[in-house]
N, C-alpha and C. Protein backbone atom coordinates (compact mmCIF):
# COMPACT_ATOMS: atom_id res chain seq x y z
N UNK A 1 -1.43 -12.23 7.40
CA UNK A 1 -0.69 -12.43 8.62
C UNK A 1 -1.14 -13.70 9.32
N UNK A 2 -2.30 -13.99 9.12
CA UNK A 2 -2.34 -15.26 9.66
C UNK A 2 -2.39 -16.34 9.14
N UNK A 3 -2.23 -16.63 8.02
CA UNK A 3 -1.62 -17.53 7.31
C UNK A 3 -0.08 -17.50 7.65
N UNK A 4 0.19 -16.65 7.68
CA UNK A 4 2.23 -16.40 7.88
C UNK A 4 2.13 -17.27 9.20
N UNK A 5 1.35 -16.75 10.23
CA UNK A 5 1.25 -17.18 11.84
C UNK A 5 1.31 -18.50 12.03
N UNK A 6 0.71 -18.81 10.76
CA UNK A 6 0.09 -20.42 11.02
C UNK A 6 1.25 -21.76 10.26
N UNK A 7 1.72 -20.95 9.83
CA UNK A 7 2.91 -21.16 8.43
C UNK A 7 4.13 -21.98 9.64
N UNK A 8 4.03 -21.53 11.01
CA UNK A 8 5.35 -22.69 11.50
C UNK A 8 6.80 -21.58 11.42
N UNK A 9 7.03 -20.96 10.38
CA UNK A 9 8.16 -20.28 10.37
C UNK A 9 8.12 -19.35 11.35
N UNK A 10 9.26 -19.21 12.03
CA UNK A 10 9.86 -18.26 13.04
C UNK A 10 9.93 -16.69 12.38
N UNK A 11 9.08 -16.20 12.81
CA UNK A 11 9.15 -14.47 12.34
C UNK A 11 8.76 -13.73 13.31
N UNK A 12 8.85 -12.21 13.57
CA UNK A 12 8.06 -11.39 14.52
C UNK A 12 7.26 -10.72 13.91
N UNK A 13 5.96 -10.92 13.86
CA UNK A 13 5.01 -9.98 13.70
C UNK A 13 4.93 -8.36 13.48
N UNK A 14 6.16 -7.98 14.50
CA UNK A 14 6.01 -6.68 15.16
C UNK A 14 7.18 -6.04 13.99
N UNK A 15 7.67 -6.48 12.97
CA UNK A 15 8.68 -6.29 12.37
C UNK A 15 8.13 -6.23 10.90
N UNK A 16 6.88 -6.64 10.61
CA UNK A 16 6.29 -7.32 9.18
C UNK A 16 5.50 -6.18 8.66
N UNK A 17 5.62 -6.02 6.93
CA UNK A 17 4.81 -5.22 6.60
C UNK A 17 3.97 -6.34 5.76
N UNK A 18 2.95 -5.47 5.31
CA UNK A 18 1.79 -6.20 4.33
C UNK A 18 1.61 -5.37 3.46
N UNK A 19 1.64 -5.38 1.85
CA UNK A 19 1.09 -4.54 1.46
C UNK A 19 0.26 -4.96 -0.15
N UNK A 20 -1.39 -4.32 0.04
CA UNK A 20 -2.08 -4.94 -1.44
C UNK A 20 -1.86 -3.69 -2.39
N UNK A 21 -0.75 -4.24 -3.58
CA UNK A 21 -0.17 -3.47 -4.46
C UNK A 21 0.47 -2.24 -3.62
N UNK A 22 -0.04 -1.27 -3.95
CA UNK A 22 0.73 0.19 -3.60
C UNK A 22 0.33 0.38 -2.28
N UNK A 23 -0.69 -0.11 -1.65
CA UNK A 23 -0.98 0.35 -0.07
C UNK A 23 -1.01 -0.48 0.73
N UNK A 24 0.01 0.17 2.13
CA UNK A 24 0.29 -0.56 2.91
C UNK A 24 -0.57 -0.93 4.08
N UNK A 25 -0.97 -1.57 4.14
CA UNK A 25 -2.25 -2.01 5.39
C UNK A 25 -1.81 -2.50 6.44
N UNK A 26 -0.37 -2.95 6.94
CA UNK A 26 -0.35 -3.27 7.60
C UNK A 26 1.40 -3.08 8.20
N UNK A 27 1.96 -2.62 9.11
CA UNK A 27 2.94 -2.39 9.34
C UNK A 27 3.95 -2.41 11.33
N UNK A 28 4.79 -3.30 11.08
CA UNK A 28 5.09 -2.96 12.66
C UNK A 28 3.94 -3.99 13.63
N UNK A 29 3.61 -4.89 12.69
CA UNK A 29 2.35 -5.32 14.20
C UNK A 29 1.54 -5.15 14.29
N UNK A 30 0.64 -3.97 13.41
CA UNK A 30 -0.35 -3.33 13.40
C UNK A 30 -0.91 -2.88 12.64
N UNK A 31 -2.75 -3.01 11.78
CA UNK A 31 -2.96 -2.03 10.92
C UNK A 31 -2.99 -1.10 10.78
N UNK A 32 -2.72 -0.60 9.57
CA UNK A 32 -2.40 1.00 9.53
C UNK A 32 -4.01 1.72 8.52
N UNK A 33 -4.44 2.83 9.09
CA UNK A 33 -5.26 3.60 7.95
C UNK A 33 -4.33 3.55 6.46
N UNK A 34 -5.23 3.28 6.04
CA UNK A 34 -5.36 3.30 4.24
C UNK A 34 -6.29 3.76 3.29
N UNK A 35 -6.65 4.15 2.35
CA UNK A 35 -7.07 4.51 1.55
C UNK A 35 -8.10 2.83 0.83
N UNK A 36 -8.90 3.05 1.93
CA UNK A 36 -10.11 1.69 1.59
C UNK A 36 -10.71 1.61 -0.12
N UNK A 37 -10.85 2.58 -0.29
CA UNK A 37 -11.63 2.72 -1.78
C UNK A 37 -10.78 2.62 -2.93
N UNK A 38 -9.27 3.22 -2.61
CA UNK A 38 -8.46 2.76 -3.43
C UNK A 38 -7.75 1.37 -3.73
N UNK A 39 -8.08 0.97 -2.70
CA UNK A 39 -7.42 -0.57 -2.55
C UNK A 39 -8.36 -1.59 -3.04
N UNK A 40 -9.75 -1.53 -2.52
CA UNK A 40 -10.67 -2.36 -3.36
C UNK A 40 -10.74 -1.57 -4.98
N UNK A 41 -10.71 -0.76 -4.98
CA UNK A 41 -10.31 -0.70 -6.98
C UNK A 41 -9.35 -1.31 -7.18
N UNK A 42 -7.88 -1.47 -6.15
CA UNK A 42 -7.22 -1.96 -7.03
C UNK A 42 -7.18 -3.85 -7.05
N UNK A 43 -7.80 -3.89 -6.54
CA UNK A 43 -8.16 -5.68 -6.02
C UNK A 43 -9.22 -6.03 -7.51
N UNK A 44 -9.78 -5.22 -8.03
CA UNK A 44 -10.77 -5.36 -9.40
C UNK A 44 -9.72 -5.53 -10.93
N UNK A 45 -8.27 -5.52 -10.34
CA UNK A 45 -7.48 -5.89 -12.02
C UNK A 45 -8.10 -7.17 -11.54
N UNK A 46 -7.17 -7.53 -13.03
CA UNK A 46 -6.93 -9.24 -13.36
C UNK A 46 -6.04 -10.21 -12.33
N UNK A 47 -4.84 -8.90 -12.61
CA UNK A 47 -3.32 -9.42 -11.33
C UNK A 47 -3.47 -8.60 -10.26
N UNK A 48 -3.18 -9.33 -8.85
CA UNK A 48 -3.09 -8.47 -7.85
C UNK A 48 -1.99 -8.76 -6.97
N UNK A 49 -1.05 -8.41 -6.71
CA UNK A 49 0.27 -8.49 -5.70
C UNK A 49 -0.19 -8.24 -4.48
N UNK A 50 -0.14 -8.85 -4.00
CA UNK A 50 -0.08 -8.71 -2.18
C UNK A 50 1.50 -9.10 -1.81
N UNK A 51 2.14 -8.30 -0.99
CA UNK A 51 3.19 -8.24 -0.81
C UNK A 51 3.09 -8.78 1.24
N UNK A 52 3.62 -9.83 1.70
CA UNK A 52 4.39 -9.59 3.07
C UNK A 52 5.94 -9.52 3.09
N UNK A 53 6.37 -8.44 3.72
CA UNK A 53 7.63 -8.40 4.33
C UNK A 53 7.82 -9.23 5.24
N UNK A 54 8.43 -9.76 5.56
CA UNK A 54 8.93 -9.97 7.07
C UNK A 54 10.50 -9.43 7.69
N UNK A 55 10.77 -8.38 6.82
CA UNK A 55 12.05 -7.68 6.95
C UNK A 55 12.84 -8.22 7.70
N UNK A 56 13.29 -9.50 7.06
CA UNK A 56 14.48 -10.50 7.93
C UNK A 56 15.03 -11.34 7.07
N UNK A 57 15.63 -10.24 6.00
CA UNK A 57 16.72 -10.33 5.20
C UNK A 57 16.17 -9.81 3.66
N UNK A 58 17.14 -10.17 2.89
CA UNK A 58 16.93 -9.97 0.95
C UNK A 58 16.22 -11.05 0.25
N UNK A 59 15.99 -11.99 1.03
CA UNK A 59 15.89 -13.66 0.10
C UNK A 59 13.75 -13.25 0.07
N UNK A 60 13.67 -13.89 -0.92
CA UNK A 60 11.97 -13.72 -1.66
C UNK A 60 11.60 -14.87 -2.18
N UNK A 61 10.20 -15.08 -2.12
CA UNK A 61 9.39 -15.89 -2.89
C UNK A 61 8.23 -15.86 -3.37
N UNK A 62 8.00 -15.96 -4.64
CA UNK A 62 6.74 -15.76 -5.15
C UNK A 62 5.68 -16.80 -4.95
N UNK A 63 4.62 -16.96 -4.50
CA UNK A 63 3.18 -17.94 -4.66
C UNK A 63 2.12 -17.11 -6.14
N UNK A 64 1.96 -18.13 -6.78
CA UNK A 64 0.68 -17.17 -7.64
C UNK A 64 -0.54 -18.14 -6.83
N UNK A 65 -1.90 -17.54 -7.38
CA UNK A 65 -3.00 -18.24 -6.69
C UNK A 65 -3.95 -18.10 -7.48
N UNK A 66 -4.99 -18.17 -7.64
CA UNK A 66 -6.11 -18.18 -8.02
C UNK A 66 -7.62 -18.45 -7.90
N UNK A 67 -7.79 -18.47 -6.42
CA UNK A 67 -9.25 -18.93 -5.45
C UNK A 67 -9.47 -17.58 -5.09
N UNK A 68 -10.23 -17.20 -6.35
CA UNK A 68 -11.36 -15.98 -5.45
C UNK A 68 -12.63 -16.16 -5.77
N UNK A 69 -12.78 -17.30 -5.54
CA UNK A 69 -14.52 -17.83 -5.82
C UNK A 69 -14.94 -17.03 -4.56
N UNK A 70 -15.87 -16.69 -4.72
CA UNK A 70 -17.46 -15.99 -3.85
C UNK A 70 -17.07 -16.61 -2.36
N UNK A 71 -17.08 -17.53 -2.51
CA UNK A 71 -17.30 -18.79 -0.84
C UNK A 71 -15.98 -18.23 -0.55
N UNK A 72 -14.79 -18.29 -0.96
CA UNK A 72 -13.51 -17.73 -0.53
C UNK A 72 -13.21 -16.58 -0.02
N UNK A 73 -13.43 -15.26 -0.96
CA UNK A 73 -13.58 -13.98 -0.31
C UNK A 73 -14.76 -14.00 0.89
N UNK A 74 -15.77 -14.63 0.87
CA UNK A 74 -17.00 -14.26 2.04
C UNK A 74 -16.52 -14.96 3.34
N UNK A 75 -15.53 -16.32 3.17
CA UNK A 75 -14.64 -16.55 4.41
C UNK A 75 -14.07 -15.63 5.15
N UNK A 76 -12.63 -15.16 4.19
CA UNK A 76 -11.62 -14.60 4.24
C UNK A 76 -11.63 -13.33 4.86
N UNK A 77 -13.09 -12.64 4.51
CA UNK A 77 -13.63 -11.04 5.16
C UNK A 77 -13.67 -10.90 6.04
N UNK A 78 -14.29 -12.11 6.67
CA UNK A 78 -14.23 -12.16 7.78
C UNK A 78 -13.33 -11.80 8.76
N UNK A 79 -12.08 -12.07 8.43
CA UNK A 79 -10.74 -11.78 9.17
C UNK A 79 -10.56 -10.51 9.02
N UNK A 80 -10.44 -9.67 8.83
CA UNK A 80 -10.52 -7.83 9.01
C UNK A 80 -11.35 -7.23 10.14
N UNK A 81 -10.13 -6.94 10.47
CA UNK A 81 -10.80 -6.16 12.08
C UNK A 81 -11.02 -4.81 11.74
């Protein structure tokens, strides 16, 4: 979400889901309880989908990535409230 925030594009927050693979963490504006232990197992494949909605329309785009060096995730953790 805050990459999206920072992204310039016009969206509402309060409208956006997030979700890593099958669980949704984030919905409406707000995090939601999740199933913590299942989600870091599923962050241990090879491929991992992270999905944002911004439920403001049908149109999609894929990014692939590949920075999960050590220094990256120990940033990034940081941001979880």
């Amino acid at each position: 979400m805050m990459a999206a925030g920072k992204s310039g594009i016009p969206f509402d927050p309060d409208q956006a889901d997030v979700k890593i693979g099958p669980h949704l963490v984030f919905h409406a504006g707000s995090s939601v309880n999740f199933d913590r232990i299942a989600a870091h197992e599923y962050l241990k494949n090879t491929e991992v989908q992270i999905v944002l909605d911004l439920n403001m329309g049908d149109v999609a785009a894929t990014v692939w990535t590949c920075d999960y060096s050590y220094d990256y995730i120990k940033i990034n953790a940081e941001y979880h409230t």
